[in-house]
C-alpha atoms as a PDB file:
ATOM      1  CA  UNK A   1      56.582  -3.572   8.428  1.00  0.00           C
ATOM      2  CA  UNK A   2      57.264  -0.218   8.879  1.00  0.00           C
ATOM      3  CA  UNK A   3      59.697   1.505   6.134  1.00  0.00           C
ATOM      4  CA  UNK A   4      61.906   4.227   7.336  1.00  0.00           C
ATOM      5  CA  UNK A   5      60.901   7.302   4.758  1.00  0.00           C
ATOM      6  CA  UNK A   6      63.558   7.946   1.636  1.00  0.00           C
ATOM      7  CA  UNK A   7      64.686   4.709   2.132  1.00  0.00           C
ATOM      8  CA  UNK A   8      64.615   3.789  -1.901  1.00  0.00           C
ATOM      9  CA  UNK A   9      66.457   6.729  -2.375  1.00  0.00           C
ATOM     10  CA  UNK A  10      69.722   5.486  -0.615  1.00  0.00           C
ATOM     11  CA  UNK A  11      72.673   3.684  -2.104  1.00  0.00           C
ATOM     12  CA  UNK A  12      71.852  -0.347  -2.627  1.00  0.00           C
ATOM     13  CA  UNK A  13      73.651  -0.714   0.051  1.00  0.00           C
ATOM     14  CA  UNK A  14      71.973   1.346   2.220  1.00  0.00           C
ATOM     15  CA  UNK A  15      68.540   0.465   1.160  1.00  0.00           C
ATOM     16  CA  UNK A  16      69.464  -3.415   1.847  1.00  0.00           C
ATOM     17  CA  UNK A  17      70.640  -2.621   5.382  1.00  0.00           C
ATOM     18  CA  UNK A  18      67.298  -0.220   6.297  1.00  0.00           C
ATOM     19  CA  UNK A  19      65.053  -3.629   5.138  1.00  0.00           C
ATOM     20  CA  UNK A  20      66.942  -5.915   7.035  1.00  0.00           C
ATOM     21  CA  UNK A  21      66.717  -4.087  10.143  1.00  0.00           C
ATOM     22  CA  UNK A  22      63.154  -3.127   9.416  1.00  0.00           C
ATOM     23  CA  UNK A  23      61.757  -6.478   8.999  1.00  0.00           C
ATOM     24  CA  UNK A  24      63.529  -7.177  12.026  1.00  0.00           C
ATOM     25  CA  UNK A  25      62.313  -4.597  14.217  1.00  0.00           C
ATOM     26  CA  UNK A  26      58.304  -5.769  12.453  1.00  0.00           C
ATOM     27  CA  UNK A  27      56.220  -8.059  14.150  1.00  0.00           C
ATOM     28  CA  UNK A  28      53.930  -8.001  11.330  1.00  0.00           C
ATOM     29  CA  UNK A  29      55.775 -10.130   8.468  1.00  0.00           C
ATOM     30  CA  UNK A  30      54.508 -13.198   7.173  1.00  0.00           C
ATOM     31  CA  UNK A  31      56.806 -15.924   5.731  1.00  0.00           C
ATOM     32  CA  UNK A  32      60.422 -15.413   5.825  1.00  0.00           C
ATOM     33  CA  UNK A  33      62.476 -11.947   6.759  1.00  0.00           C
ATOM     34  CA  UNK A  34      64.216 -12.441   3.099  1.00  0.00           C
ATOM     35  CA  UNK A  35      61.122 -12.828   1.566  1.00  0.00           C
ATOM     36  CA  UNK A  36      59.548  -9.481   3.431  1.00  0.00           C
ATOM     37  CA  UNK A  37      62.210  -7.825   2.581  1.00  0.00           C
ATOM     38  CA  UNK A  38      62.157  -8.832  -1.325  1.00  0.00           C
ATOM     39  CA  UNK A  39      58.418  -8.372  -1.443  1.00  0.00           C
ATOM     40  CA  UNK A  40      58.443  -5.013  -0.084  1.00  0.00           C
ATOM     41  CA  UNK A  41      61.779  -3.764  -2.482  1.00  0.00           C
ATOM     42  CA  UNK A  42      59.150  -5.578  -5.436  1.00  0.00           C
ATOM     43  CA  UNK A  43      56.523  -4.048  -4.505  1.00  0.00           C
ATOM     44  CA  UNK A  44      58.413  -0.676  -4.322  1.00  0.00           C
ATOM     45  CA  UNK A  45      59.735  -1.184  -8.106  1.00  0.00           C
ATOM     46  CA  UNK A  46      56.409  -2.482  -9.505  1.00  0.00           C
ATOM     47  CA  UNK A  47      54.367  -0.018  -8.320  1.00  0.00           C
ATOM     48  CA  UNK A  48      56.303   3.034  -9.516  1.00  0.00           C
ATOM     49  CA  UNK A  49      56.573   1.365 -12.858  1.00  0.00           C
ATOM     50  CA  UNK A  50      57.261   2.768 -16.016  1.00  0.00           C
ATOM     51  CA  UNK A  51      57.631   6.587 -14.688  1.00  0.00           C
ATOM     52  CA  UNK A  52      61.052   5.098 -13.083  1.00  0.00           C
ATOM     53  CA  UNK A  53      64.223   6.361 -14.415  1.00  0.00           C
ATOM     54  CA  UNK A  54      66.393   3.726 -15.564  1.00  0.00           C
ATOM     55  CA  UNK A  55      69.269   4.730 -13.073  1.00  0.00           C
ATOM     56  CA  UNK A  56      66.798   4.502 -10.421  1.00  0.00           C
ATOM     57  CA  UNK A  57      65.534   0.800 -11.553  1.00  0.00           C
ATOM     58  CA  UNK A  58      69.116  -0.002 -11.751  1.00  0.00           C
ATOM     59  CA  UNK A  59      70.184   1.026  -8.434  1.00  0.00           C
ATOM     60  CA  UNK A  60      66.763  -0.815  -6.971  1.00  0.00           C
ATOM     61  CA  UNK A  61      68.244  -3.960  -8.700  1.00  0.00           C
ATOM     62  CA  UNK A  62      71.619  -3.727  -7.576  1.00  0.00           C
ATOM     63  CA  UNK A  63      69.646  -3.063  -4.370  1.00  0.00           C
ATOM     64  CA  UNK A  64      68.203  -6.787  -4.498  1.00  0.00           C
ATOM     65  CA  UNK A  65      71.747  -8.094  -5.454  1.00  0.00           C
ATOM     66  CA  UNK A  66      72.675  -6.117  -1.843  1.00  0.00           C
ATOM     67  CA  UNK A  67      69.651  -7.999   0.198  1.00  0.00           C
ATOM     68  CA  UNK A  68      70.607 -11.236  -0.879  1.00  0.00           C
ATOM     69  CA  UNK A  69      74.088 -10.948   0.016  1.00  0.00           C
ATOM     70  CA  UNK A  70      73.600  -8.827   3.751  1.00  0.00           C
ATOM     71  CA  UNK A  71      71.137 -12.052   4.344  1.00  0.00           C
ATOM     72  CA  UNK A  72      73.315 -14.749   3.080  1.00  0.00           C
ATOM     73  CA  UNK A  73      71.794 -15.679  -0.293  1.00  0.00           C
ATOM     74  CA  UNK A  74      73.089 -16.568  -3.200  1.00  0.00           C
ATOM     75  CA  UNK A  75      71.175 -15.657  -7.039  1.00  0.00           C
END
């Protein structure tokens, strides 16, 4: 799956929309789109770890809150 760059910068909003449309556009996803697009949003948050700011983190979550609704999930 191919990540458009600056996308975790965006509004939650934003980011939700670019994953959805990238896992879309991927051939190369294995599972589910939702889960794709979780993992890689995850993946994303646990790797920058402990050196991100707290409004960032908080944005990234609001940011899964986003995914789940723009596929139809609830929490």
């Amino acid at each position: 799956m191919d990540i458009p760059s600056g996308l975790f910068k965006r509004k939650p909003e934003d980011i939700a929309r670019g994953l959805k449309r990238a896992v879309f556009l991927s051939d190369r996803t294995k599972g589910t789109k939702f889960r794709s697009a979780m993992s890689m949003l995850n993946l994303y948050i646990n790797r920058a770890g402990r050196s991100l700011p707290s409004a960032a983190r908080a944005r990234l979550e609001t940011a899964k809150e986003e995914l789940r609704k723009v596929f139809g999930r609830s929490a």
